[in-house]
Protein backbone atom coordinates (compact mmCIF):
# COMPACT_ATOMS: atom_id res chain seq x y z
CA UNK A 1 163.12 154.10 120.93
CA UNK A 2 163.11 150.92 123.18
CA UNK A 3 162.13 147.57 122.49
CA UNK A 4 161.69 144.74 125.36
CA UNK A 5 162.53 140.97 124.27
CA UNK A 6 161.29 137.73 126.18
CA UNK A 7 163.94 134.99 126.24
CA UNK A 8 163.78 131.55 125.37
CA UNK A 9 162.91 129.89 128.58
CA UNK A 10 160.30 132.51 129.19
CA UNK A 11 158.78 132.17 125.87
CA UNK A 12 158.74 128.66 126.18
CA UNK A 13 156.99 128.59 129.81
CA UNK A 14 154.27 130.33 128.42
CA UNK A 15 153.59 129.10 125.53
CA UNK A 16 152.64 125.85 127.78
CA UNK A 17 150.31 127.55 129.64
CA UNK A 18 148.33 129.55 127.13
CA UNK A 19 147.61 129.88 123.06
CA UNK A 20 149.93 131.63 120.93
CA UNK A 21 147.27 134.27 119.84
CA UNK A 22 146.65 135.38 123.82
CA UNK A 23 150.47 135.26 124.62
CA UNK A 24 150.81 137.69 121.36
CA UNK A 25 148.06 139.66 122.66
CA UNK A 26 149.80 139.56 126.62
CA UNK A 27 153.52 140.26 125.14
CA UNK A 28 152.56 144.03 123.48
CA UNK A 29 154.24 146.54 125.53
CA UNK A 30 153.23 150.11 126.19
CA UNK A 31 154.75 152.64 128.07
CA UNK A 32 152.48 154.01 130.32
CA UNK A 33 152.32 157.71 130.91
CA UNK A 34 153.74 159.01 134.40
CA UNK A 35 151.39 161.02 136.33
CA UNK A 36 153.67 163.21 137.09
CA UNK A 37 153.95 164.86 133.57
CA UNK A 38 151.39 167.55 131.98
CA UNK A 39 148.93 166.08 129.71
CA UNK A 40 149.26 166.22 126.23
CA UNK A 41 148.61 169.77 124.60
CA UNK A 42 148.74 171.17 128.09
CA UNK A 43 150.06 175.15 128.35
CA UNK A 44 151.99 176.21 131.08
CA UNK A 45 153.01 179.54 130.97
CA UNK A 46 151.68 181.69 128.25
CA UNK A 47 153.54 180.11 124.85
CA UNK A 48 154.64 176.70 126.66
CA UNK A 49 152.67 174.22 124.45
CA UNK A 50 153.24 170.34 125.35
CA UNK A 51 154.14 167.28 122.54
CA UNK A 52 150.89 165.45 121.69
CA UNK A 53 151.90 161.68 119.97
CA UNK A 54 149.58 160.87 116.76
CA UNK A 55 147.67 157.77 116.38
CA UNK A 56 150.14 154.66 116.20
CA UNK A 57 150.32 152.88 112.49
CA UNK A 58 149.56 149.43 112.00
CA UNK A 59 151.78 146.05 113.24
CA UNK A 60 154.04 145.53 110.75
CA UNK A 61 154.49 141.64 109.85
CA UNK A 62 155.83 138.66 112.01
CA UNK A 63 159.31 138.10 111.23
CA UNK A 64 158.58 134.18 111.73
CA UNK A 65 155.72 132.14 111.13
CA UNK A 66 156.43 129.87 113.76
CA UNK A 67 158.72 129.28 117.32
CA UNK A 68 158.47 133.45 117.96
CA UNK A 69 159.10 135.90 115.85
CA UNK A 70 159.12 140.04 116.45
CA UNK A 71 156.30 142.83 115.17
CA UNK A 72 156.68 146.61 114.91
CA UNK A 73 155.07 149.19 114.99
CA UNK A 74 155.76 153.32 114.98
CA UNK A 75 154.49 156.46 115.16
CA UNK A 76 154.93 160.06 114.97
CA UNK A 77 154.26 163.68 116.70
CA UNK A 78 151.39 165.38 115.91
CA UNK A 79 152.19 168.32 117.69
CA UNK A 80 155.67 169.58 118.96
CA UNK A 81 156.60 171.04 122.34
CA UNK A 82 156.95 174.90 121.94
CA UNK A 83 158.39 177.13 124.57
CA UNK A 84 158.79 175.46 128.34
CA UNK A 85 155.92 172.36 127.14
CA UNK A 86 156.54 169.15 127.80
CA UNK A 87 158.57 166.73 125.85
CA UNK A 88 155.92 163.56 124.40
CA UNK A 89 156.16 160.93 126.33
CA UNK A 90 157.34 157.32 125.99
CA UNK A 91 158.75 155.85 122.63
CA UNK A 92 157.90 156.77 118.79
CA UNK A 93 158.42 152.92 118.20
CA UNK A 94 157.30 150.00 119.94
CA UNK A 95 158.28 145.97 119.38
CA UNK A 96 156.20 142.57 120.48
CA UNK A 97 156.30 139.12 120.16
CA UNK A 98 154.29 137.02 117.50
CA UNK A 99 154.01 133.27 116.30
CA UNK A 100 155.54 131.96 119.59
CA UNK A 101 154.15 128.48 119.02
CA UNK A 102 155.89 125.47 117.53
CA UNK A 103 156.45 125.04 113.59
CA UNK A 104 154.22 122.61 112.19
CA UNK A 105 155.53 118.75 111.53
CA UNK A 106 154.73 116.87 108.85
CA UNK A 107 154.04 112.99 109.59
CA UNK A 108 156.93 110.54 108.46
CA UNK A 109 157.08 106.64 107.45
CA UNK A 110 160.33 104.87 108.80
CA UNK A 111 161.43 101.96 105.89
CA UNK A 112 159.80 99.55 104.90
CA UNK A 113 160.07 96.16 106.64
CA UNK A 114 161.00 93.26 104.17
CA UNK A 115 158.63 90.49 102.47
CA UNK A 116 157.06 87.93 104.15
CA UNK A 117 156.61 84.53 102.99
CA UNK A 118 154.42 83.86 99.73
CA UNK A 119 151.31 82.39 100.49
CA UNK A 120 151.64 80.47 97.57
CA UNK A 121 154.87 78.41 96.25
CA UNK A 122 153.01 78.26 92.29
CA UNK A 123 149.93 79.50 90.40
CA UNK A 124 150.31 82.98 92.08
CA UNK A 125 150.14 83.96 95.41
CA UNK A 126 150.52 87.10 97.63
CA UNK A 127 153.41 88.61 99.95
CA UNK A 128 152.94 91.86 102.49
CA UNK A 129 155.56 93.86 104.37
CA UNK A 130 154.56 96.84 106.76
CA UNK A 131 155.89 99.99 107.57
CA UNK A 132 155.85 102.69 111.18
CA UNK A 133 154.97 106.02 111.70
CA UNK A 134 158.31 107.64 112.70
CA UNK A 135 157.04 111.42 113.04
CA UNK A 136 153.70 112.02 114.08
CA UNK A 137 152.15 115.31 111.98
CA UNK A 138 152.17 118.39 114.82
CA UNK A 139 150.75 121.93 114.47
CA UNK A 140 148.96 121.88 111.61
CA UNK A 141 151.07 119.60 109.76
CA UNK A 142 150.27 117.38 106.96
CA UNK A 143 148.76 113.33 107.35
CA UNK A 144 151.10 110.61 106.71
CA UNK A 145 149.99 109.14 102.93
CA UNK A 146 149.98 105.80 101.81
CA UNK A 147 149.17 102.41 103.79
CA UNK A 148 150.88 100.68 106.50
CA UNK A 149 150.35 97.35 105.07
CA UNK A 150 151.79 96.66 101.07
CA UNK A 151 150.89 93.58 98.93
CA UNK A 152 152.66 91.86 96.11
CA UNK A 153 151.93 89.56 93.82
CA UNK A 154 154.02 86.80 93.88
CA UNK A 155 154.65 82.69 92.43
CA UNK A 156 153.31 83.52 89.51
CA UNK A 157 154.72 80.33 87.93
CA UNK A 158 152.10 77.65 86.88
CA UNK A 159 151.78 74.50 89.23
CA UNK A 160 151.80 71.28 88.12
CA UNK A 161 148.72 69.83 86.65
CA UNK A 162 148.61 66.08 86.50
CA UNK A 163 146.38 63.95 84.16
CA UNK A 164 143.00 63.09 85.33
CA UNK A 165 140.45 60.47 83.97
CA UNK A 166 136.36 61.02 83.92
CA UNK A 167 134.45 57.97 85.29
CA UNK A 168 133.87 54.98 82.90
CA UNK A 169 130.86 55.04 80.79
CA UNK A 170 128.54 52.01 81.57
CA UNK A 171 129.26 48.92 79.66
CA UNK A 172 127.67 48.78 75.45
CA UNK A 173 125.44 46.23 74.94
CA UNK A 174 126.75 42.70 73.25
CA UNK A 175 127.47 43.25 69.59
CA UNK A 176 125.94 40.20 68.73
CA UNK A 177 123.02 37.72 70.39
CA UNK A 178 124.97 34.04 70.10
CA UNK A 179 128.24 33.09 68.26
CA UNK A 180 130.78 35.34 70.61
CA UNK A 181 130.03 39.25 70.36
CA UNK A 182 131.95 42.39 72.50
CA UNK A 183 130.78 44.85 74.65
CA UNK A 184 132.66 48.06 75.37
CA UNK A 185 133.33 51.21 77.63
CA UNK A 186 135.66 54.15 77.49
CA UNK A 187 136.37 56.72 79.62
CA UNK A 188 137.64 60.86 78.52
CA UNK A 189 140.28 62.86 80.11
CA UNK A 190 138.88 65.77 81.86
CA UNK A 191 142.46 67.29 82.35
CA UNK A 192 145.14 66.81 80.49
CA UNK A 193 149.10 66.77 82.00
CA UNK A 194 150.74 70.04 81.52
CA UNK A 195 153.84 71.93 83.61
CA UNK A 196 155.68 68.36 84.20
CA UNK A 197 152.26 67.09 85.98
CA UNK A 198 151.81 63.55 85.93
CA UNK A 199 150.33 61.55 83.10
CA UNK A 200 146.77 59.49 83.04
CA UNK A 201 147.73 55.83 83.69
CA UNK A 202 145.90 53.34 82.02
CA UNK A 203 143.62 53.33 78.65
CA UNK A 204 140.40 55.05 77.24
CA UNK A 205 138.58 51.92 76.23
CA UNK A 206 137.90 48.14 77.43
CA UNK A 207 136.10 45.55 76.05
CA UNK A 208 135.12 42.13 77.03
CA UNK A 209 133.46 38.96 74.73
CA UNK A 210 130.23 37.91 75.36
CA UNK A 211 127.27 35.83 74.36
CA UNK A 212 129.78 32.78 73.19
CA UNK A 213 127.09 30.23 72.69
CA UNK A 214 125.87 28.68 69.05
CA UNK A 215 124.11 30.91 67.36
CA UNK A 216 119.99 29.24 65.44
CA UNK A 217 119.88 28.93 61.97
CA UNK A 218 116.48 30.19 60.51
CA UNK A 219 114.44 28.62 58.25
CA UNK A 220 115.63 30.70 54.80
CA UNK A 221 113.22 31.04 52.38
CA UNK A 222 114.33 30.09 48.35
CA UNK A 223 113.98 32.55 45.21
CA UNK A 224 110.77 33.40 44.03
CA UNK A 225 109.10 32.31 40.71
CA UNK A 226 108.56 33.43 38.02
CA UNK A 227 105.34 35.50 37.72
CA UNK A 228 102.02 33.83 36.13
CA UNK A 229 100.67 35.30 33.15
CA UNK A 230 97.76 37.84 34.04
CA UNK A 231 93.71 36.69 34.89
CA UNK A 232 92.67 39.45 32.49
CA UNK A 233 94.05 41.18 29.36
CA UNK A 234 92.51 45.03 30.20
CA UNK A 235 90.58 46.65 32.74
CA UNK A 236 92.93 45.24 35.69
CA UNK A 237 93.57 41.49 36.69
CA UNK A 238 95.61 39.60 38.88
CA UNK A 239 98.93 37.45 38.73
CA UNK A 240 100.45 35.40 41.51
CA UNK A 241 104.18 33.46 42.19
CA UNK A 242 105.41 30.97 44.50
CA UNK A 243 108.52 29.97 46.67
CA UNK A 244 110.08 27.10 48.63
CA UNK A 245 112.00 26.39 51.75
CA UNK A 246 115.77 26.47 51.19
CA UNK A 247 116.91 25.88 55.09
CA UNK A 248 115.41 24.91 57.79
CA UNK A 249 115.58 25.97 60.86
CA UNK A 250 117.54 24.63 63.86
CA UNK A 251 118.50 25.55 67.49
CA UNK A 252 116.06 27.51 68.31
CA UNK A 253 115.89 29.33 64.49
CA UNK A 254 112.88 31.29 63.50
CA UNK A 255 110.70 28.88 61.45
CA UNK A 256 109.53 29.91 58.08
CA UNK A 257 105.67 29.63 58.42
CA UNK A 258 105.99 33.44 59.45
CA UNK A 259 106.41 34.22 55.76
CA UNK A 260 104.32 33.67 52.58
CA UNK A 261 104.67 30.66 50.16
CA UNK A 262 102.85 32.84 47.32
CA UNK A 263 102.24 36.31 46.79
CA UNK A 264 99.63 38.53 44.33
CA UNK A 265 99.40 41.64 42.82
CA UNK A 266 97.53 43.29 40.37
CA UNK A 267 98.27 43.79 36.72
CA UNK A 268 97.04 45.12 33.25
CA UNK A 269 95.85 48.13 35.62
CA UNK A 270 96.47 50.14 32.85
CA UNK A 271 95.71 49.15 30.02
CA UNK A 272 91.51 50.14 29.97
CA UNK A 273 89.26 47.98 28.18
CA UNK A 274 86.68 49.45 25.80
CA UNK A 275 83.46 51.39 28.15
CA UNK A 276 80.47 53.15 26.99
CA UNK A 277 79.62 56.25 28.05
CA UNK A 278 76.28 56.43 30.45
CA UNK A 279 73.78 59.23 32.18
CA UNK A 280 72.72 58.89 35.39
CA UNK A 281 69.28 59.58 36.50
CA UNK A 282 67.59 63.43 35.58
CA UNK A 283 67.80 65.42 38.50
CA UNK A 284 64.80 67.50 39.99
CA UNK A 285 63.77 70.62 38.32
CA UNK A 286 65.21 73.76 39.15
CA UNK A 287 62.94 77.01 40.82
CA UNK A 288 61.03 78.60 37.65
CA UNK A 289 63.41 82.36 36.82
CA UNK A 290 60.13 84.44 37.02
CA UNK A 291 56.83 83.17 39.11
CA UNK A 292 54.82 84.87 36.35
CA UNK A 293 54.92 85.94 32.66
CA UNK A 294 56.94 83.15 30.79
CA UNK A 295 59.88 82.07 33.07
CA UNK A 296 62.17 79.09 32.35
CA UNK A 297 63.52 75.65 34.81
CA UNK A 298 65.93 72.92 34.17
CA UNK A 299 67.48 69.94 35.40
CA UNK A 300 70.50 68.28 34.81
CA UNK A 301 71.84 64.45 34.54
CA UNK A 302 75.30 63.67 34.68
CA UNK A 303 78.12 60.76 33.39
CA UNK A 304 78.15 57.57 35.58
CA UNK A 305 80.13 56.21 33.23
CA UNK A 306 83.23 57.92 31.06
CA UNK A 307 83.74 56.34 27.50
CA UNK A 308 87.19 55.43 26.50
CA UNK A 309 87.04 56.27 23.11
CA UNK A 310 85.47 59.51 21.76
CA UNK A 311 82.92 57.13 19.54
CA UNK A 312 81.26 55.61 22.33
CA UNK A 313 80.58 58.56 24.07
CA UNK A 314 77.02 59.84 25.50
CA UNK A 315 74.09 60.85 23.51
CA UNK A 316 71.81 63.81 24.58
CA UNK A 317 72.37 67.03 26.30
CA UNK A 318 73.49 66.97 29.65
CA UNK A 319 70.96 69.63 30.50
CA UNK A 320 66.99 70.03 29.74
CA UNK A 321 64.75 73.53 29.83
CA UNK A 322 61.33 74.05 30.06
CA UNK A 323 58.76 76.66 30.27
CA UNK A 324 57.20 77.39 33.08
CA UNK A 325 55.18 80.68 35.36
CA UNK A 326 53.10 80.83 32.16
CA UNK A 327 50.05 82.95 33.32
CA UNK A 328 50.02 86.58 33.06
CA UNK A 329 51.74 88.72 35.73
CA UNK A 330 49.10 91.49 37.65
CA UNK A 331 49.94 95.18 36.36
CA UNK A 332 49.25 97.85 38.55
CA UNK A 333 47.89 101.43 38.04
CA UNK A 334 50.43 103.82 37.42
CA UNK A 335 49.36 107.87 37.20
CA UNK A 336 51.41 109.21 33.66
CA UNK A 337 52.39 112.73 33.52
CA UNK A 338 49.77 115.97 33.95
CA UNK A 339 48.79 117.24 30.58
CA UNK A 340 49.00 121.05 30.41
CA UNK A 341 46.11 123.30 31.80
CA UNK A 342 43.28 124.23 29.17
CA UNK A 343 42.38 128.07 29.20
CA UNK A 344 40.57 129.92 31.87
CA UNK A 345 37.03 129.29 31.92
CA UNK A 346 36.72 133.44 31.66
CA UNK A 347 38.08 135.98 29.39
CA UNK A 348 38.24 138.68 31.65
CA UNK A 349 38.18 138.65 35.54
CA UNK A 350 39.03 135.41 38.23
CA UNK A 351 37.80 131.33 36.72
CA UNK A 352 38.69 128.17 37.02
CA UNK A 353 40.91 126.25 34.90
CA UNK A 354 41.33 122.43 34.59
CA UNK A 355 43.91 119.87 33.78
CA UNK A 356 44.01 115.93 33.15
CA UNK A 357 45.78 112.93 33.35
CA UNK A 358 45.79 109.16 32.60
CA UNK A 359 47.05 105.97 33.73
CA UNK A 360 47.44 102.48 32.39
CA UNK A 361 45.47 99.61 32.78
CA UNK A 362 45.78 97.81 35.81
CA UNK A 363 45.37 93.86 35.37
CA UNK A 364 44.87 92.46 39.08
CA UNK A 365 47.47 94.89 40.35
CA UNK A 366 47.07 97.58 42.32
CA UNK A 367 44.66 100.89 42.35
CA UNK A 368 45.83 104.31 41.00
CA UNK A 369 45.01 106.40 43.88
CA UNK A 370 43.99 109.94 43.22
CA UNK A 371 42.06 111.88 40.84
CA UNK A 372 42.54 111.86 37.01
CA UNK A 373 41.14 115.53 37.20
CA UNK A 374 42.39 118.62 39.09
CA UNK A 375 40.82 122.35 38.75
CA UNK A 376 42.47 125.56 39.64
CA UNK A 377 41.85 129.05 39.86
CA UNK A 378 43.01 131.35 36.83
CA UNK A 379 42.54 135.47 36.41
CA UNK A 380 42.54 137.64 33.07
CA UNK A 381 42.32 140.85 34.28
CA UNK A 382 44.80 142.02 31.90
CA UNK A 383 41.89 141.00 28.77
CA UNK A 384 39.11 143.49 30.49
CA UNK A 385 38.27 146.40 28.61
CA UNK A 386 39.15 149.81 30.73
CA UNK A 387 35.23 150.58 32.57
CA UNK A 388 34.77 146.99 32.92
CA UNK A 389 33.93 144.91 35.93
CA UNK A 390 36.71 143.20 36.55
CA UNK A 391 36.91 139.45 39.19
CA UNK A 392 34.83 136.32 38.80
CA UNK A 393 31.54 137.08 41.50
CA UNK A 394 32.95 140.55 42.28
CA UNK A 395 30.43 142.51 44.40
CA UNK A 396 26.51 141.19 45.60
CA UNK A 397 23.23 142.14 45.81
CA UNK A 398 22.80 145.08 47.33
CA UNK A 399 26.72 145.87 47.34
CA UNK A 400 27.84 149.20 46.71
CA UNK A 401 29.37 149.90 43.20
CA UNK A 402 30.27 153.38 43.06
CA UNK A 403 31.64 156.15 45.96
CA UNK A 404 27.84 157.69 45.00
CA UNK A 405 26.48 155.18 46.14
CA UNK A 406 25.00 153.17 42.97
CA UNK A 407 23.37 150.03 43.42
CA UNK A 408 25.62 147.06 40.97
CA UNK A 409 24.00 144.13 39.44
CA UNK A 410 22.79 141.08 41.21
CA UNK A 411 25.09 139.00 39.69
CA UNK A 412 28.53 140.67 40.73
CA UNK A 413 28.24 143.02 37.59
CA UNK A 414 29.84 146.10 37.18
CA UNK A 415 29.11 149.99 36.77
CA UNK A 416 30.89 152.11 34.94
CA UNK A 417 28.91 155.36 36.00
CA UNK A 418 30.77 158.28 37.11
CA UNK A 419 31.57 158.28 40.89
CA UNK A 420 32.98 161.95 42.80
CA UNK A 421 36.40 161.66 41.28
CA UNK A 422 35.24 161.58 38.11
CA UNK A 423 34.31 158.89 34.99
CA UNK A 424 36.08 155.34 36.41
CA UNK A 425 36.11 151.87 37.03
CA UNK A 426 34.29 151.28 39.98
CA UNK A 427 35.11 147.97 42.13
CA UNK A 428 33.20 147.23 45.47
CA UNK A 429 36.06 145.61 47.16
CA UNK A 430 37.14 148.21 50.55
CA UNK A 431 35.30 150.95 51.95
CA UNK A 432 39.05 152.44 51.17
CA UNK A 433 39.17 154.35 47.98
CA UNK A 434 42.52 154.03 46.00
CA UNK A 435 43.14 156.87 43.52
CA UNK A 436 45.64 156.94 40.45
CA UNK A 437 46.73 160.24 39.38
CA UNK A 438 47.27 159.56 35.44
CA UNK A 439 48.97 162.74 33.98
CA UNK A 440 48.57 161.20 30.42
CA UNK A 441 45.25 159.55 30.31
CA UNK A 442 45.11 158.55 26.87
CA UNK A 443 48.61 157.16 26.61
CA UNK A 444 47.65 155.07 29.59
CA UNK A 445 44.74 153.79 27.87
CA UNK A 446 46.64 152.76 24.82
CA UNK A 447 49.26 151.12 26.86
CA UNK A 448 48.19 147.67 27.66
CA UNK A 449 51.46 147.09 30.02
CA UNK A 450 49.93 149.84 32.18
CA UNK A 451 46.93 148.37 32.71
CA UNK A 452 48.69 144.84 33.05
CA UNK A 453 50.10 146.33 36.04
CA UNK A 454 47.22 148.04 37.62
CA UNK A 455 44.46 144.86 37.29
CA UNK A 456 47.41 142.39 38.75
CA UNK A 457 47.54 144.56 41.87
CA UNK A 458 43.90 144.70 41.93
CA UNK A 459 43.88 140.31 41.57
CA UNK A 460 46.27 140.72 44.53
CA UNK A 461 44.16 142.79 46.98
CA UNK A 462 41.19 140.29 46.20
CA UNK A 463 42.99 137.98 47.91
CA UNK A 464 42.96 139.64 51.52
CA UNK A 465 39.84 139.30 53.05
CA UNK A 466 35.90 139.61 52.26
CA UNK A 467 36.05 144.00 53.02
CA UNK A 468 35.32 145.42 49.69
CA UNK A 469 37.92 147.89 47.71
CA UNK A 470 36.64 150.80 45.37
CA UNK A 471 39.33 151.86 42.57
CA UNK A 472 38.68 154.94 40.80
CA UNK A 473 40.22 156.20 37.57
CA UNK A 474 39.90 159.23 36.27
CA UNK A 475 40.95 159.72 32.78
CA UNK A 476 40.72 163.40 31.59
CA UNK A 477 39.40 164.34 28.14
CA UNK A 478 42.09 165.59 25.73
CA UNK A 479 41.62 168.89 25.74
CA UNK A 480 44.76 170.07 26.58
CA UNK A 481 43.26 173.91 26.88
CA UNK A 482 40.49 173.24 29.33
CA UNK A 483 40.00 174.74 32.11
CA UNK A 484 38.70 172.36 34.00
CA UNK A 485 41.38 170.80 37.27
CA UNK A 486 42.61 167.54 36.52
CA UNK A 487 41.27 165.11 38.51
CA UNK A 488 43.55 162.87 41.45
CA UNK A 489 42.87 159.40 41.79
């Protein structure tokens, strides 16, 4: 194989004029096929066959990271040259160069520079010293860390402080008016000496006389007396004293007329003397409790006077009644329960029944209103013999009574004649007929729930309109062997 290098001075001219990367790129190699030679593969004569080069591998690594380093790369024959063929051309290996720029640099501090002065010489103060860049960071390299400038604390020792006074307070008044008094004033330390400071000079208080001149004498006043014997023995009295001048006054002295020669007060305050009791006047009468029908007022009186002794005490009562609203209240009407009905004014068919109540008396009060009598309408169909005529005014003149066409009574009467169904009851009530099939006559006959049943349906029709209603019953005889059809109602 072959392999081409670049020397220093070369590699060094060029990386000045272009990046690393593109001088990489600029420094591969390749041996370039002469024209001269067969292609690859190509056959001469008949079994000549030519060397053909496979594909070449990859670059292998950079043997430096920095300042130039060397790559390879290789590869290998695909085909080999048979017979008179041609030999491959150019090399199975092939070398560049890589990384030709500089190493990185990483920025450097020189030393530090020493302390300046303290700003401070006590009570703590500050000092700085400073420091260069000696290498500047270069391809890729790392910042410089840290600061330029540095600061220490420094004099930490505590100054001096010297004692310092506040301002004087203003001067006290005199401590007395005449006879030589003092008046005063002080002052406080707002700092005190410490760390070999200076102490306060002088004192906290001063004081000077005043008000030297004689001092008046007042007029003085002598004891008192002794107290007089009391105006009254009970109930509360009065007792006096006197006094006299002892000094009088002088220079100016209050005088003594500004004070009393005698004095009072009261006494046997407590001790009460014998009082009867007495009323005062009767107050006015009180509303009357009802305004009618025997109500009741009062009025009342109380003690003007309190009695010290249970004997002499008041006499009466304290409070009087009377009777009053004596005339008789008004009573009005008031309606008292309905008494049951009385029986139906019929024993068989529709009537009237009536009931009653009363009331009590009314004395100037008000009416009752209302009736004391009410009427109703009552039925006993269920009392009517079977072939009866059964309502109260059931059927008219002229009114049919039968399906044969039988003329009833003028009065609403009944007919009991026998109509096309048969022997039957015969009401004039619809132009309808109803029909009862009975398949046991004579039981139904005997059985007064039956005909309950019937006439209560019959009461309830009645009720419908004015058309007119024609029930027929048949009831068959007995004979259970005749021939005869029984007959449908």
């Amino acid at each position: 194989g072959s392999s081409r290098s670049v020397g220093n001075a070369s590699r060094q001219a060029s990386s000045s004029r272009r990046p690393w990367k593109q001088q990489v790129l600029q420094q591969v190699r390749r041996r370039r096929p002469n024209p001269q030679e067969p292609p690859p593969g190509h056959h001469g004569s008949e079994g000549d066959v030519n060397c053909v080069w496979q594909d070449w591998e990859d670059w292998t690594s950079c043997t430096a990271s920095c300042n130039g380093g060397v790559m390879d790369r290789n590869r290998v024959v695909a085909v080999a040259r048979r017979g008179g063929g041609a030999d491959c051309p150019g090399s199975d290996k092939e070398q560049a160069e890589c990384n030709i720029g500089g190493c990185k640099v990483d920025c450097t501090w020189d030393e530090w520079g020493r302390w300046g002065r303290c700003s401070r010489t006590c009570g703590g103060g500050v000092m700085f010293r400073t420091r260069n860049v000696l290498n500047h960071s270069r391809w890729g390299g790392s910042a410089c860390t840290g600061g330029r400038i540095e600061e220490e604390a420094c004099s930490m020792e505590p100054c001096p402080v010297d004692c310092e006074w506040s301002e004087w307070t203003p001067w006290t008044g005199c401590s007395k008016h005449c006879g030589g008094g003092k008046r005063t004033r002080h002052r406080d330390k707002v700092a005190e000496a410490r760390y070999d400071g200076v102490a306060c000079p002088g004192v906290a208080d001063e004081e000077r006389d005043c008000n030297t001149q004689d001092c008046p004498i007042d007029c003085k006043w002598g004891l008192w007396e002794d107290w007089s014997a009391c105006t009254k023995t009970c109930g509360g009295g009065r007792k006096e004293r006197g006094r006299s001048v002892e000094t009088q006054a002088e220079e100016g002295g209050r005088r003594c007329d500004e004070g009393d020669s005698k004095m009072e007060e009261p006494c046997n305050s407590d001790r009460l003397c014998p009082i009867l009791c007495e009323w005062s006047d009767w107050g006015e009468w009180s509303h009357c409790t009802q305004s009618c029908g025997n109500g009741t007022r009062t009025r009342e009186r109380a003690k003007s006077k309190e009695a010290t002794a249970p004997e002499l005490d008041c006499k009466g009562d304290a409070v009087i009644y009377e009777d009053c609203g004596m005339h008789r209240c008004p009573v009005d009407c008031v309606w008292e329960g309905w008494r049951d009905w009385e029986p139906c004014s019929v024993s068989c068919g529709t009537g009237v029944k009536v009931r009653s109540r009363a009331h009590q008396v009314e004395v100037d009060g008000k009416k009752c209103n209302g009736s004391s009598i009410e009427e109703g309408e009552c039925s006993n169909f269920h009392n009517c013999p079977v072939g009866a005529a059964l309502g109260h005014g059931v059927g008219s003149a002229g009114g049919h009574s039968n399906a044969s066409g039988g003329t009833g009574s003028a009065e609403g009467g009944h007919s009991s004649s026998e109509t096309a169904h048969g022997p039957g009851i015969v009401l004039p009530l619809l132009s309808a007929d109803i029909m009862l099939q009975v398949s046991d006559p004579e039981s139904f006959v005997d059985d007064s729930d039956a005909k309950a049943a019937l006439f209560e349906g019959v009461k309830i029709l009645m009720n419908v309109s004015d058309a007119h209603l024609e029930v027929s019953l048949s009831l068959a005889t007995s004979a259970a062997s005749s021939s005869s059809a029984s007959h449908e109602h």
